[in-house]
Protein backbone atom coordinates (compact mmCIF):
# COMPACT_ATOMS: atom_id res chain seq x y z
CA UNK A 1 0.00 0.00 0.00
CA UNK A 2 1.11 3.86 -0.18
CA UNK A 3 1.60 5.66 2.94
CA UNK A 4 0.62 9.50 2.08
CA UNK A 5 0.84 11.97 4.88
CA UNK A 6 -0.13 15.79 4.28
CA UNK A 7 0.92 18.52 6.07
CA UNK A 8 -1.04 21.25 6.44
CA UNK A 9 0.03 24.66 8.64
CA UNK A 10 -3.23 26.51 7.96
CA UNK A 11 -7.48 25.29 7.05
CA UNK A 12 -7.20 27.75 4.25
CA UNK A 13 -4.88 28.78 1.43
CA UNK A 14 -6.64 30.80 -1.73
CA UNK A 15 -4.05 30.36 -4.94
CA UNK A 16 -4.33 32.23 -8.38
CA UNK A 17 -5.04 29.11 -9.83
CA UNK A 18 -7.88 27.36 -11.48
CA UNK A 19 -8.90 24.50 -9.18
CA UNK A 20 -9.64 21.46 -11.80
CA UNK A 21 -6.04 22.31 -12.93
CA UNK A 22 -4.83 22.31 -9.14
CA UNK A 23 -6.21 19.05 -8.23
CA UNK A 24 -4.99 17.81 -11.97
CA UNK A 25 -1.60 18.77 -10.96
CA UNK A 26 -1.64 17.39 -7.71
CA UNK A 27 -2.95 14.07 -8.65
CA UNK A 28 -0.21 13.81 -11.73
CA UNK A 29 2.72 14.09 -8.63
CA UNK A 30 1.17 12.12 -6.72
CA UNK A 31 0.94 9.00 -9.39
CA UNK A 32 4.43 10.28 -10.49
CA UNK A 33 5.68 9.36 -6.78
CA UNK A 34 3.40 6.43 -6.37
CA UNK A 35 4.86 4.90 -9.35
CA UNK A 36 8.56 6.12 -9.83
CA UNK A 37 9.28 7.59 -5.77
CA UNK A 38 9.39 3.88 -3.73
CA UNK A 39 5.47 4.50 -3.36
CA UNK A 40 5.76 3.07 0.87
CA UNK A 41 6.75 6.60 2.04
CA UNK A 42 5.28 9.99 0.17
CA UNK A 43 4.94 13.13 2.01
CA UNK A 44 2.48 16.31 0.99
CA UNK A 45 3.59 19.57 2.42
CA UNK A 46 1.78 22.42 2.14
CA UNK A 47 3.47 25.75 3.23
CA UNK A 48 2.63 29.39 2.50
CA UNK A 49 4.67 32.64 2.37
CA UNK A 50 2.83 35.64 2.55
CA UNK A 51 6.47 37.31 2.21
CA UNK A 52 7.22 35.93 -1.18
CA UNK A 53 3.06 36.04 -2.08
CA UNK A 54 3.59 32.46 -2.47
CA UNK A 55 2.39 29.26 -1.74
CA UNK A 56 4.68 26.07 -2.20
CA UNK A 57 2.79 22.78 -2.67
CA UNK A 58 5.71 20.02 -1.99
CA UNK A 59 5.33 16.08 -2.93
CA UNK A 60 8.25 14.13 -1.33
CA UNK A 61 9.00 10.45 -2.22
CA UNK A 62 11.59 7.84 -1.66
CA UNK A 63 12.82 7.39 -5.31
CA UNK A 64 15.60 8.43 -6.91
CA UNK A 65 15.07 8.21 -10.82
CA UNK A 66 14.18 11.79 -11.77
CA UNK A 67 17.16 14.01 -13.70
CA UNK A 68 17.73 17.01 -11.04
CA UNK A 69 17.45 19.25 -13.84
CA UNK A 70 13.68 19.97 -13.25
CA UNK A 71 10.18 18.89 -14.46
CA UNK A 72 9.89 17.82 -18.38
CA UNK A 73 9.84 20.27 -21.20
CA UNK A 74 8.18 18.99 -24.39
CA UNK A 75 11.16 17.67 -25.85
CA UNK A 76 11.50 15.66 -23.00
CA UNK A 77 8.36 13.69 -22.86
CA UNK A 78 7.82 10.90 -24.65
CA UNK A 79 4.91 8.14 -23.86
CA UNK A 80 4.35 7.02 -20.89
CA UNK A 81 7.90 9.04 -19.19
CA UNK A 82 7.29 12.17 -17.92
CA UNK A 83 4.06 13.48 -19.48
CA UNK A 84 2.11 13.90 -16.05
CA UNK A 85 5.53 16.40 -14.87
CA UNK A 86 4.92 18.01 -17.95
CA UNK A 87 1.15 18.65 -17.65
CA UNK A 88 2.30 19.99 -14.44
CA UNK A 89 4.77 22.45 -15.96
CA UNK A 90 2.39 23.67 -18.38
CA UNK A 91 -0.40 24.45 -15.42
CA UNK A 92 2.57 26.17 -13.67
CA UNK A 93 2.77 28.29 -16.56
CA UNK A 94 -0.46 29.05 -16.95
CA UNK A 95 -0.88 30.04 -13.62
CA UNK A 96 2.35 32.14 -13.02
CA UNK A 97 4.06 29.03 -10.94
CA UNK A 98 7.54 27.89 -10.63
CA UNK A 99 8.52 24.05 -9.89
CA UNK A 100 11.93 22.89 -8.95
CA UNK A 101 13.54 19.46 -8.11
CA UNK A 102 15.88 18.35 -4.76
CA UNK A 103 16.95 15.55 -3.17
CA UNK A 104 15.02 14.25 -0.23
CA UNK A 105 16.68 13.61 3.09
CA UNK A 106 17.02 10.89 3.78
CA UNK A 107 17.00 9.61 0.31
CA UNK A 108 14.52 10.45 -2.41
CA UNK A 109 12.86 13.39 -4.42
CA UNK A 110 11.09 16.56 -3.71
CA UNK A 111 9.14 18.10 -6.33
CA UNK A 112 8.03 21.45 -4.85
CA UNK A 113 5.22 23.98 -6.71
CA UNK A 114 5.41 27.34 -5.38
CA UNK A 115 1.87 29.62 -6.87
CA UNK A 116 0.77 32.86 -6.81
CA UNK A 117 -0.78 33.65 -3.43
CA UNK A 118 -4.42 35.44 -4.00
CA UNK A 119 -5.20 37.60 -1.13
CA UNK A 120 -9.28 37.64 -0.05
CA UNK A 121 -11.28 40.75 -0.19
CA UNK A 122 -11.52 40.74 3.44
CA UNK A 123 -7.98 41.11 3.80
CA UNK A 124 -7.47 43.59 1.09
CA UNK A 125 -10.26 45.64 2.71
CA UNK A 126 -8.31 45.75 5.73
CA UNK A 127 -5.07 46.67 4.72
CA UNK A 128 -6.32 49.31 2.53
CA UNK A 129 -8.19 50.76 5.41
């Protein structure tokens, strides 16, 4: 079986992102893992910055067969390796995201998502005030 455990800081994070591409996304890292990362031990962090006005969406597993280079471009896909990362990239895109690769400790692979924070009205009322 796969082990997932999330992590959570907060019951509420709002990202400039379309949500069928968000839970897309999040579903094409976590076959990725399941099927490539040693699928016993994955790990979902998710951990916002207001500083940066960014929210980083990280998916840790325990394999070790992605090229540190970063997630798929085009020419790098071919069927059945690597088009999920590469949906992924393109979402990133589209919503004004960055993705980037590192090792796990302890042995394994972090892909980490960082989006566009979108502040609520309430909050925007309030600073503005």
């Amino acid at each position: 079986g796969v082990d997932i455990r999330v992590h959570v800081p907060v019951a509420t994070v709002t990202v400039g992102a379309s949500a069928t591409m968000l839970r897309q996304a999040v579903e094409n890292l976590l076959d990725n893992a399941a099927g490539h990362g040693g699928a016993a031990d994955i790990e979902v962090t998710v951990r916002p910055d207001p500083d940066r006005g960014e929210v980083d969406l990280l998916v840790a597993d325990r394999g070790s067969d992605r090229a540190p280079e970063g997630l798929p471009t085009a020419s790098g896909v071919r069927a059945g390796h690597g088009i999920g990362l590469f949906l992924v990239r393109r979402f990133l895109d589209a919503a004004g995201g960055r993705s980037w690769l590192a090792e796990r400790q302890g042995g394994g692979t972090v892909v980490g998502l960082s989006l566009p924070l979108r502040q609520s009205q309430a909050l925007e009322d309030a600073v503005n005030t």
